[in-house]
Protein backbone atom coordinates (compact mmCIF):
# COMPACT_ATOMS: atom_id res chain seq x y z
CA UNK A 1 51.19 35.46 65.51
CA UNK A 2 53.97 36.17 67.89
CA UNK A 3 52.01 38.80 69.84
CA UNK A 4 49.15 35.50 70.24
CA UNK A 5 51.65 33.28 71.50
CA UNK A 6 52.62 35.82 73.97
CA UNK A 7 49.52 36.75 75.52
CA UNK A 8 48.47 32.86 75.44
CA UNK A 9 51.80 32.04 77.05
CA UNK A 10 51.12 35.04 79.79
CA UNK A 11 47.26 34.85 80.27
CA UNK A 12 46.91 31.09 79.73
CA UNK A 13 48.67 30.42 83.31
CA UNK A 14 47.04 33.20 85.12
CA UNK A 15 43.44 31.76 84.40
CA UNK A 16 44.42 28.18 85.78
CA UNK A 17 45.96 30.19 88.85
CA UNK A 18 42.40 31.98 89.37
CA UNK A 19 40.80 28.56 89.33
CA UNK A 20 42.03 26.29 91.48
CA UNK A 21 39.70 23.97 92.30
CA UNK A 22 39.55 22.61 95.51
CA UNK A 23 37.49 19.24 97.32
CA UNK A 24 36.04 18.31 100.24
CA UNK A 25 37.35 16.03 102.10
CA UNK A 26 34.52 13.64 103.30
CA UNK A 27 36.67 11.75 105.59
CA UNK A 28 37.36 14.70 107.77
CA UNK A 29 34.41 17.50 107.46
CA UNK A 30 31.32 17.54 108.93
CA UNK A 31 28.10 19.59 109.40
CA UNK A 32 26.30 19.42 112.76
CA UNK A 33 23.05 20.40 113.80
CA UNK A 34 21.65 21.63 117.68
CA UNK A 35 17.90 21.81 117.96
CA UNK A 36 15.58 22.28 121.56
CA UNK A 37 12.49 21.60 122.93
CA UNK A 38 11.72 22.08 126.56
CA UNK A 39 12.29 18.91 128.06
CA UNK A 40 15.50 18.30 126.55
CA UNK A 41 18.28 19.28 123.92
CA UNK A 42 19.78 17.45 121.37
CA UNK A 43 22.17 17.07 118.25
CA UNK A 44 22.53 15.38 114.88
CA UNK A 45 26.19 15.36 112.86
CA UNK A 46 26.15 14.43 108.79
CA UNK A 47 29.89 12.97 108.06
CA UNK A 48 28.72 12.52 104.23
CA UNK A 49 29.43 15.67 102.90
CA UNK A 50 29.94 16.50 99.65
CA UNK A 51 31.57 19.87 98.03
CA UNK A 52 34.07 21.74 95.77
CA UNK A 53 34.98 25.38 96.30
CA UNK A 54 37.37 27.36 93.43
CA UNK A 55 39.70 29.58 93.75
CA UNK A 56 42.59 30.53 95.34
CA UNK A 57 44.06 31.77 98.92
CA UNK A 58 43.90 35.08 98.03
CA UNK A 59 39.66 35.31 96.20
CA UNK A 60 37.62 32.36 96.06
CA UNK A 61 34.88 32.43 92.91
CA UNK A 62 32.64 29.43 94.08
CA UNK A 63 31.60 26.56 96.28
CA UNK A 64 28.72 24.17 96.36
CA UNK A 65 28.04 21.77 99.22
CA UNK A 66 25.44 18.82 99.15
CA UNK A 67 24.34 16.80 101.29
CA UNK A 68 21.93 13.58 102.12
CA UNK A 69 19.08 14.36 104.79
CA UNK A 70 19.14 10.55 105.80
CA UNK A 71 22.87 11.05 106.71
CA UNK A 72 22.24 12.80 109.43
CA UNK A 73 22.77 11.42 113.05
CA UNK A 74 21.48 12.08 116.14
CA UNK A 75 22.32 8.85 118.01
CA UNK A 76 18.54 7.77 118.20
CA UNK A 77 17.08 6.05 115.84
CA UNK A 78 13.56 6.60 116.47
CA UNK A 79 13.75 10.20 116.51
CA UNK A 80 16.03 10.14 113.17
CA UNK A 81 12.91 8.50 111.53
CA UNK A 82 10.35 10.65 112.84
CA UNK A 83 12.76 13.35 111.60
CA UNK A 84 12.83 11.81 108.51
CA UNK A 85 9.12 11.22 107.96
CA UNK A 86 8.57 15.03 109.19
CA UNK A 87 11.06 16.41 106.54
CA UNK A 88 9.76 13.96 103.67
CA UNK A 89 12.78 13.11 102.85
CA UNK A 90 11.27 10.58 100.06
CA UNK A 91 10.24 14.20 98.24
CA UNK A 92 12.98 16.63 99.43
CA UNK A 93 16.08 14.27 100.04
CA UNK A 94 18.79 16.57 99.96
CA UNK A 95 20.27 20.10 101.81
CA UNK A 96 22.33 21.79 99.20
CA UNK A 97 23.92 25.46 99.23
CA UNK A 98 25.70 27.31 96.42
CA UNK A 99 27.39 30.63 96.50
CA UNK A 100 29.46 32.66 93.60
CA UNK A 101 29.45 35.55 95.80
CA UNK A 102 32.19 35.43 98.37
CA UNK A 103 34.67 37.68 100.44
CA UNK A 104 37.57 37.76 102.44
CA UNK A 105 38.29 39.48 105.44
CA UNK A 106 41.06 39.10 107.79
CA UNK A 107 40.53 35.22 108.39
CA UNK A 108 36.99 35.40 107.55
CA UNK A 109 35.65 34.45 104.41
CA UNK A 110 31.78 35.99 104.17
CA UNK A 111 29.78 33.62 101.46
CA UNK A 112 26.70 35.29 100.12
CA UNK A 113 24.53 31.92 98.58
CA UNK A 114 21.46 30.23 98.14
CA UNK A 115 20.25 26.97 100.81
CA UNK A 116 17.96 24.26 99.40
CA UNK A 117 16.22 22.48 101.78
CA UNK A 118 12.89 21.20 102.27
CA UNK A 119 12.59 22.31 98.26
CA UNK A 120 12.52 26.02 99.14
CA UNK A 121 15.65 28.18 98.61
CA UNK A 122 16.69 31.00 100.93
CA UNK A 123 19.09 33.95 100.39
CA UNK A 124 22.05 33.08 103.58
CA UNK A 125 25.37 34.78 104.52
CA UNK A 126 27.67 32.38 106.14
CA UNK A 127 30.43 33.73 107.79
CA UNK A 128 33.47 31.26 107.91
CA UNK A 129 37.10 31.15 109.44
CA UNK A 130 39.18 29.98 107.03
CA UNK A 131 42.95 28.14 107.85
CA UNK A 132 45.38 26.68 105.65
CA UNK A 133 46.78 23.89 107.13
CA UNK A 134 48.81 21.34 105.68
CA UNK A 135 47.96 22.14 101.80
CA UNK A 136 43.89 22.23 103.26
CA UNK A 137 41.95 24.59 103.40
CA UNK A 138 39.73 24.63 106.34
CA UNK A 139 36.18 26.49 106.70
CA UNK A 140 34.82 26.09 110.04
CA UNK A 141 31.92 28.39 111.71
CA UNK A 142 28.03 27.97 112.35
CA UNK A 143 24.50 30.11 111.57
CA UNK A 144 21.36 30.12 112.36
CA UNK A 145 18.38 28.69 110.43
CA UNK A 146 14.69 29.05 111.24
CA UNK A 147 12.58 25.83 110.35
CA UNK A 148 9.63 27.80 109.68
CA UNK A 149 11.62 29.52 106.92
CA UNK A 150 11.26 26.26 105.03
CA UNK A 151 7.92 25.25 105.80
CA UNK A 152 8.95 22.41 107.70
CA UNK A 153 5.96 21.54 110.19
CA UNK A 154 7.85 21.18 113.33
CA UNK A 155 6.95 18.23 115.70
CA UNK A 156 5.77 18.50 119.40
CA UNK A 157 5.45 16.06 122.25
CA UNK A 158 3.50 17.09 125.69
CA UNK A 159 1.76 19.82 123.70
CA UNK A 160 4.64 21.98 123.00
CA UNK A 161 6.33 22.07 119.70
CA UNK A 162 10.40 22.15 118.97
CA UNK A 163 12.22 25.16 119.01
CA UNK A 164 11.71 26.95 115.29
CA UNK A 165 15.21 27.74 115.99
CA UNK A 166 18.37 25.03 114.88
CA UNK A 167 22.15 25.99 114.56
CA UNK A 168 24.63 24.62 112.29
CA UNK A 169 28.06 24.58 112.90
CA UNK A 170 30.63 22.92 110.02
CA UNK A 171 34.01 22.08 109.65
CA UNK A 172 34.97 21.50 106.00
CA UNK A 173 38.20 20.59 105.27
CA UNK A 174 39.08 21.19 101.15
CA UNK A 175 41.78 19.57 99.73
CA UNK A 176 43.28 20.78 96.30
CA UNK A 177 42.79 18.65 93.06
């Protein structure tokens, strides 16, 4: 019995130390997209994103981030419908990506996960910065996603279709619970 209590009173801290779960902070994080066509470039930010990552500052086990299609802004309205119509969001109405495969290096934290969007998953490596700032923990970075990779039919105007080709950049800030 004592030998129980012992390894309870020395394991049972060291497993809440190893998951630390942290939140995202809505308020402050954001994930942006860039996408081209010929005649003209433009942007769309989400500021409703949603996530947890576990861990601590030293190996992180997990993170999941979610997000609303709808939420996304570009600062036109009639192109965020068209966009919105184009990516059915009625059928596919969320962007989700989950990872229990992660890495540090130097200031880099190298997630190996799965993206949802458009209702097909795809295999990504995100490469992040991470900070710690303040009790936060701060990913920030960007990566490349092809539409096509999703099936997502992309729209044209004067006979020439959008760039297959968007980047993402982020900022997440995590806050711990």
């Amino acid at each position: 019995m004592r030998k129980l209590f012992f390894k309870l009173f020395l394991l049972f801290p060291i497993y809440f130390i190893a998951q630390e779960r942290w939140a995202l902070d809505t308020e402050s994080s954001y994930i942006n997209y860039d996408a081209d066509h010929f005649l003209h470039a433009w942007s769309g930010t989400n500021n409703s994103v949603k996530g947890v990552i576990t861990g601590n500052k030293n190996k992180f086990q997990k993170i999941a981030i979610a997000m609303l299609v709808r939420d996304f802004d570009s600062k036109n309205s009639n192109r965020d419908n068209n966009a919105l119509e184009i990516l059915e969001v009625l059928k596919f109405p969320k962007i989700e990506f989950f990872s229990d495969e992660m890495e540090m290096n130097n200031n880099k934290l190298i997630i190996n996960g799965e993206m949802n969007f458009h209702g097909i998953g795809i295999k990504k490596i995100i490469e992040a910065d991470i900070n710690f700032k303040n009790n936060k923990l701060i990913l920030s970075g960007n990566f490349k996603m092809l539409l096509s990779d999703f099936k997502v039919t992309r729209p044209s105007f004067m006979m020439k279709k959008m760039d297959d080709l968007i980047i993402l950049s982020y900022k997440l800030h995590f806050t711990k619970l």
